[in-house]
N, C-alpha and C. Protein backbone atom coordinates (compact mmCIF):
# COMPACT_ATOMS: atom_id res chain seq x y z
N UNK A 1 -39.27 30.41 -3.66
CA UNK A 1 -39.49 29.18 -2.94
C UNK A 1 -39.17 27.96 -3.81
N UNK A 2 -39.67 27.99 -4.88
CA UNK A 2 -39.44 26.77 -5.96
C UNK A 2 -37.54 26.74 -6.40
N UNK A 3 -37.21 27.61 -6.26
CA UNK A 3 -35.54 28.01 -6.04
C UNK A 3 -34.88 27.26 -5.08
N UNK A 4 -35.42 27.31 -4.27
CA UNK A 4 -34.60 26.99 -2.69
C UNK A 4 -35.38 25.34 -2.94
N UNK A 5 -36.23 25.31 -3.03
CA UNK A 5 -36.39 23.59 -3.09
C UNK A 5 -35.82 22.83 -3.87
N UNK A 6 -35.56 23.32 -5.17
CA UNK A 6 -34.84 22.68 -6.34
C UNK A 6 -33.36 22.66 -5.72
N UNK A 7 -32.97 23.51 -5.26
CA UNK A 7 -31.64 23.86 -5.02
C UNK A 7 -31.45 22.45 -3.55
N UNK A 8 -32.18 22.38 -3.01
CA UNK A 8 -32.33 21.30 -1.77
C UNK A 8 -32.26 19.73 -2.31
N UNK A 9 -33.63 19.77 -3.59
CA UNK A 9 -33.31 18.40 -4.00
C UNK A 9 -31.98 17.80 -4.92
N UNK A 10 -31.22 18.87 -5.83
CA UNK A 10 -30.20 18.80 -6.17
C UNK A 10 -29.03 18.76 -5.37
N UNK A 11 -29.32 19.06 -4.08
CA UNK A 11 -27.58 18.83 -3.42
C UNK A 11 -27.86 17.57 -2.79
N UNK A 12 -29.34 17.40 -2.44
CA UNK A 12 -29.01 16.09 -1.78
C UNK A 12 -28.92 15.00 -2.56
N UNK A 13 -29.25 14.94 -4.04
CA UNK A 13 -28.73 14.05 -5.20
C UNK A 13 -27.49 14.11 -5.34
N UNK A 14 -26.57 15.31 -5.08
CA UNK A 14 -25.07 14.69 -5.19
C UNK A 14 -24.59 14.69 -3.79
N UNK A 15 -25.12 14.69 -2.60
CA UNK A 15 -24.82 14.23 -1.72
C UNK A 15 -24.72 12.94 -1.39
N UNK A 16 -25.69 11.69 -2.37
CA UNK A 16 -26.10 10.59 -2.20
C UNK A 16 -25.35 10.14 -2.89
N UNK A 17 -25.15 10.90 -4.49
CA UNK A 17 -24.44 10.38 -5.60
C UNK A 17 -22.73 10.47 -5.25
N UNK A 18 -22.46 10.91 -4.77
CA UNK A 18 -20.65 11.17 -4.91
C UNK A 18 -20.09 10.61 -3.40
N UNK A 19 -19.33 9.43 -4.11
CA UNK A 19 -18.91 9.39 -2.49
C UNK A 19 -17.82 9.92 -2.42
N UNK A 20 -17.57 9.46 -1.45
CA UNK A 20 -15.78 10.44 0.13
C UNK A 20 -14.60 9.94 -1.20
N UNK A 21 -13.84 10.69 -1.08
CA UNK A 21 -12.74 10.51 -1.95
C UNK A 21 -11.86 9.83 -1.52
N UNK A 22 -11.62 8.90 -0.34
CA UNK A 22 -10.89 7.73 -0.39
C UNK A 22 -12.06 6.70 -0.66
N UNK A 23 -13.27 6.43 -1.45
CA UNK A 23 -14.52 5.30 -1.40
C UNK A 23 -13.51 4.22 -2.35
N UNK A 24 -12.29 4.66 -2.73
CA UNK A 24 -11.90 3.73 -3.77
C UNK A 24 -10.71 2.75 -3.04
N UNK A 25 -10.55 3.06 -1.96
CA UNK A 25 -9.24 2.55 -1.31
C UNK A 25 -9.89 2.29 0.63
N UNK A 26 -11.11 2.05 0.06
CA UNK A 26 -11.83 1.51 1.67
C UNK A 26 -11.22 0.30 2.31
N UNK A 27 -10.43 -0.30 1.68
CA UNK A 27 -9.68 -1.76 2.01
C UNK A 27 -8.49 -1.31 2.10
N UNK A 28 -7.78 -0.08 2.11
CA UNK A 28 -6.69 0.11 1.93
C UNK A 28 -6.22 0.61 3.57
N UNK A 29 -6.46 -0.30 4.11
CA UNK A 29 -6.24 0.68 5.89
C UNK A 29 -5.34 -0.66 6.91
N UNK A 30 -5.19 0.75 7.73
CA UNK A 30 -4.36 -0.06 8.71
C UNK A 30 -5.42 -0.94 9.90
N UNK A 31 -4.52 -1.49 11.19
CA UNK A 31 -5.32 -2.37 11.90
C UNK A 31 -6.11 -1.87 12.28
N UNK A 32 -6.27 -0.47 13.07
CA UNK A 32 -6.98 0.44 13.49
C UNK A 32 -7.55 0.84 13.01
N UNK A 33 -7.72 0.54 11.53
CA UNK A 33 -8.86 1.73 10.62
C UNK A 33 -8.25 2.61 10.29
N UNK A 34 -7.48 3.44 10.68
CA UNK A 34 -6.77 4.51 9.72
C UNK A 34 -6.30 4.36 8.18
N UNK A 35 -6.81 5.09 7.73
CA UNK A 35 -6.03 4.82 6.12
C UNK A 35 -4.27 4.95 5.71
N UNK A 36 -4.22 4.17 4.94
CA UNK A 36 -2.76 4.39 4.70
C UNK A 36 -2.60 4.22 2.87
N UNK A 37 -1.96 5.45 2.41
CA UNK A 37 -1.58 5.42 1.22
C UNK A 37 -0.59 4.78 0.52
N UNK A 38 -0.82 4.37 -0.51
CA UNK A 38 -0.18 3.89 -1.38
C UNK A 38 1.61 4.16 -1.10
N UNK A 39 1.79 5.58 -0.91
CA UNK A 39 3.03 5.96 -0.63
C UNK A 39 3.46 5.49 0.96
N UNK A 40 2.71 5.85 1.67
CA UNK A 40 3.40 5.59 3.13
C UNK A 40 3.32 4.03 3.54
N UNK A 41 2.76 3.52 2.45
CA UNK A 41 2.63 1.56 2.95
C UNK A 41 4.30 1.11 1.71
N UNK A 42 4.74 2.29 0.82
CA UNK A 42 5.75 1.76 0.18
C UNK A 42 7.04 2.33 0.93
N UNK A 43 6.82 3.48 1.82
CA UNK A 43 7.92 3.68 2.88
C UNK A 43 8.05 2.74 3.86
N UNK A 44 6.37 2.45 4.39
CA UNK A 44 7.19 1.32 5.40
C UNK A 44 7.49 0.18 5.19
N UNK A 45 7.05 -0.35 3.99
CA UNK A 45 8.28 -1.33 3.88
C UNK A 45 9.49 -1.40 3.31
N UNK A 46 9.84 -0.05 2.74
CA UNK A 46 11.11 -0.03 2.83
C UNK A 46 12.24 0.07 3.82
N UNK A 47 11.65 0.52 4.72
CA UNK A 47 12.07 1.04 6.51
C UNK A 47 12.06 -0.29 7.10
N UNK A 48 11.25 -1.14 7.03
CA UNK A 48 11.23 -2.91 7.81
C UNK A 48 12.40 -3.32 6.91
N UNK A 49 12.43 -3.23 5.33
CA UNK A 49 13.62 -4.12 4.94
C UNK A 49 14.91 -3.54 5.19
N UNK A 50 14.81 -2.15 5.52
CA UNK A 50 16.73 -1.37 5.43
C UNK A 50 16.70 -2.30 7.26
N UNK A 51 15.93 -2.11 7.82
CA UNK A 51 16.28 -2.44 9.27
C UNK A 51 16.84 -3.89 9.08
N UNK A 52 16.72 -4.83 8.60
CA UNK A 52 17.66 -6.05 8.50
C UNK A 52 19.17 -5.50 8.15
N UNK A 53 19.57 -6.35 9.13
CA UNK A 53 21.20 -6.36 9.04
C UNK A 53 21.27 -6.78 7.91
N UNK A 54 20.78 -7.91 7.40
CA UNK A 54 21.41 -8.68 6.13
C UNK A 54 20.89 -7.81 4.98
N UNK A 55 19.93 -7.11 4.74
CA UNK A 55 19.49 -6.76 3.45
C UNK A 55 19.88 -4.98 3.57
N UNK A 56 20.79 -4.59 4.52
CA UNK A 56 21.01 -2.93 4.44
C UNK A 56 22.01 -2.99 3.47
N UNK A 57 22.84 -3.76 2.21
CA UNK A 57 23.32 -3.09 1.34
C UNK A 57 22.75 -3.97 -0.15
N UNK A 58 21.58 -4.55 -0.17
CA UNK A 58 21.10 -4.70 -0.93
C UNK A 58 19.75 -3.74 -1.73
N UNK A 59 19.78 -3.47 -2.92
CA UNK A 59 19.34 -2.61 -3.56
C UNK A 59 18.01 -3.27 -4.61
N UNK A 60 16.50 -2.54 -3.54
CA UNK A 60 15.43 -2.82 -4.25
C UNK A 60 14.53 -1.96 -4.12
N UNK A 61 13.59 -2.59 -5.49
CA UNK A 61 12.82 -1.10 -5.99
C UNK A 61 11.24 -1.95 -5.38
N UNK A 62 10.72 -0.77 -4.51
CA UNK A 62 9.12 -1.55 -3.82
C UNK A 62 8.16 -0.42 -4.38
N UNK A 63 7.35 -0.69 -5.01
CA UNK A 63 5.97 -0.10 -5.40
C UNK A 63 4.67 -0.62 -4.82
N UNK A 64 3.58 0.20 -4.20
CA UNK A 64 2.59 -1.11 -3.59
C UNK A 64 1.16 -0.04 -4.18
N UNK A 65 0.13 -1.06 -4.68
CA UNK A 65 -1.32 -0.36 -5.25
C UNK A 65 -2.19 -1.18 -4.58
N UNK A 66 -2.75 -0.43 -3.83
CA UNK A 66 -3.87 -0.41 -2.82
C UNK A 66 -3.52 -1.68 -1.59
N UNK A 67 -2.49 -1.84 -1.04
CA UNK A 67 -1.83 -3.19 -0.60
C UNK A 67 -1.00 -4.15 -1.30
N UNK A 68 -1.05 -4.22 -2.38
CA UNK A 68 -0.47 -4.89 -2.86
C UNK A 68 1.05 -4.66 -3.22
N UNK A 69 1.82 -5.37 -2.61
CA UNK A 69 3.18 -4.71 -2.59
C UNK A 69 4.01 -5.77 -3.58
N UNK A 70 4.91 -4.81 -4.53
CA UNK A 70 5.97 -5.61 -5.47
C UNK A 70 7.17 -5.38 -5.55
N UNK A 71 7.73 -6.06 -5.25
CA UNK A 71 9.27 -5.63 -5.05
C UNK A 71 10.08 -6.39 -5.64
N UNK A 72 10.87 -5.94 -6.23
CA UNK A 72 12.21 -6.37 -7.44
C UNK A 72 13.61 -5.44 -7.22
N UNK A 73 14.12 -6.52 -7.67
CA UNK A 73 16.07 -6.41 -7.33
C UNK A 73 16.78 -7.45 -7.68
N UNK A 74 17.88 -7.83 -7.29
CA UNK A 74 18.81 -8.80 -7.10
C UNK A 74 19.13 -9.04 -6.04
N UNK A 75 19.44 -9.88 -5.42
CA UNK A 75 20.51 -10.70 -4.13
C UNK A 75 20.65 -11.65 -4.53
N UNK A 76 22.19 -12.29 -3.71
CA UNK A 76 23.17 -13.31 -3.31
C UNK A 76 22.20 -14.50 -2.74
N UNK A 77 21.38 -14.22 -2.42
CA UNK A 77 20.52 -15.65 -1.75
C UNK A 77 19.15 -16.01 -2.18
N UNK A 78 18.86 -17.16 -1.66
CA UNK A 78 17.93 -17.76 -1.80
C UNK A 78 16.73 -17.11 -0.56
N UNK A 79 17.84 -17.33 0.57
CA UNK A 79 17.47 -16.97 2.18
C UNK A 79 17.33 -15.43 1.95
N UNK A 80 18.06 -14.49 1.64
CA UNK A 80 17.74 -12.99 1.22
C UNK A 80 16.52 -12.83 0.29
N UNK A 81 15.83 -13.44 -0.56
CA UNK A 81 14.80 -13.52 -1.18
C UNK A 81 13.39 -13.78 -0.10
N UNK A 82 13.98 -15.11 0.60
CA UNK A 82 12.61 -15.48 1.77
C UNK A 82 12.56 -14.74 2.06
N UNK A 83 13.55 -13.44 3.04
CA UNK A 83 13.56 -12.62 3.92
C UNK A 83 13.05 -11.62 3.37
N UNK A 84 12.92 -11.13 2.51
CA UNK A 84 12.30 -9.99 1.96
C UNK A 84 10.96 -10.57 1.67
N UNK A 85 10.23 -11.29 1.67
CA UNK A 85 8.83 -11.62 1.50
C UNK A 85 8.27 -11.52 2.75
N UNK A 86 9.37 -12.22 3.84
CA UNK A 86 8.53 -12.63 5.05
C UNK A 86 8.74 -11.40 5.89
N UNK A 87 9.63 -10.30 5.73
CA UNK A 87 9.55 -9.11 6.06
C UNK A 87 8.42 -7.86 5.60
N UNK A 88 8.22 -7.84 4.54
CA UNK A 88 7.09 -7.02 3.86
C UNK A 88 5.66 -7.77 4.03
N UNK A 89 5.60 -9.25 4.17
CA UNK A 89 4.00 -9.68 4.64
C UNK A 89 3.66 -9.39 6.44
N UNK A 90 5.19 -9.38 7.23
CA UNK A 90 4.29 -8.08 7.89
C UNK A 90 4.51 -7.31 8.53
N UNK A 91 4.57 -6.31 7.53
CA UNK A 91 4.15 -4.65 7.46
C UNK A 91 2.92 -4.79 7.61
N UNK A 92 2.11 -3.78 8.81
CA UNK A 92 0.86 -3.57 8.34
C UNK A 92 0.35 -2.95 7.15
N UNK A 93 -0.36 -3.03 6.86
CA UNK A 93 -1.05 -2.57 5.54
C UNK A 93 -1.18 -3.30 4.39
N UNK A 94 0.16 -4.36 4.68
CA UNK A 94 0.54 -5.19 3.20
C UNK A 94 -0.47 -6.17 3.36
N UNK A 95 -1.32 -6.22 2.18
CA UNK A 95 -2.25 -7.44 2.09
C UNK A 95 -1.40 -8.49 1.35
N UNK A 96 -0.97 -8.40 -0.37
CA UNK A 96 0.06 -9.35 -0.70
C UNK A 96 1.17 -8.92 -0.99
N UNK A 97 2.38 -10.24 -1.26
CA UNK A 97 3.41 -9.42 -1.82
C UNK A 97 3.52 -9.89 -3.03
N UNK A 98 4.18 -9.13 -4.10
CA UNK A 98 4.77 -10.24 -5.34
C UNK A 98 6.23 -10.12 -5.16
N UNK A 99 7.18 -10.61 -4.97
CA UNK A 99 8.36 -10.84 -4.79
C UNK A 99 9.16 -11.17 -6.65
N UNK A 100 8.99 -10.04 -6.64
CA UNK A 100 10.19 -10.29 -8.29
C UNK A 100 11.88 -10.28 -8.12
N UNK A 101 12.04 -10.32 -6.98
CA UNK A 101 13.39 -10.46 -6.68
C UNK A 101 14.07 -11.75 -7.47
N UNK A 102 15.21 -11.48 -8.04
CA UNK A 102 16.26 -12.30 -8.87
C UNK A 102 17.87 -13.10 -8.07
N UNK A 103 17.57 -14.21 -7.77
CA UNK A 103 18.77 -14.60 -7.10
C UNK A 103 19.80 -14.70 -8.09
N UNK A 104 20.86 -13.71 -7.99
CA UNK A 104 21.92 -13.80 -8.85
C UNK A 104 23.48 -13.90 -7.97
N UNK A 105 23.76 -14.96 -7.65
CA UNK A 105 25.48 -15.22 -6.88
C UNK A 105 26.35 -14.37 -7.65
């Protein structure tokens, strides 16, 4: 008996103690509440920027941690730079962007 009780108050101490294994990325979700990872919030905005006509042969590298999306490259414009900010702020999921993109003519 003293077995089974000990054994009761110890699970419900790490029941209380350990949280859900996304507890670290609770802000990290879509409109609906669904979660979205790190990886599938850096696919879709790569998928919103190839879909511009103007930016499908420009070449950039997007990484995003916990929303936060950064993206670096080169382009011909000033206007190709806006467009890639104002395209990735909105993606759902993207909370900010940092835009390290380099205008080089």
């Amino acid at each position: 008996m003293k077995f089974l009780a000990m054994t009761t108050v110890v699970l419900a101490a790490l029941a209380v103690s350990v949280p859900p294994a996304t507890a670290d990325n609770q802000e990290n979700r879509n409109k609906d509440g669904s979660f979205i990872s790190d990886a599938a919030l850096t696919t879709k905005v790569k998928a919103a920027l190839a879909e511009d006509a103007g930016l499908k042969t420009v070449v950039l590298d997007v990484d995003s941690d916990e929303g936060a999306v950064r993206i670096s490259g080169d382009v011909k414009s000033k206007r190709e730079k806006e467009a890639i900010s104002r395209i990735a702020r909105n993606v759902e999921g993207v909370k900010s962007v940092n835009n390290d993109v380099k205008v080089r003519p």
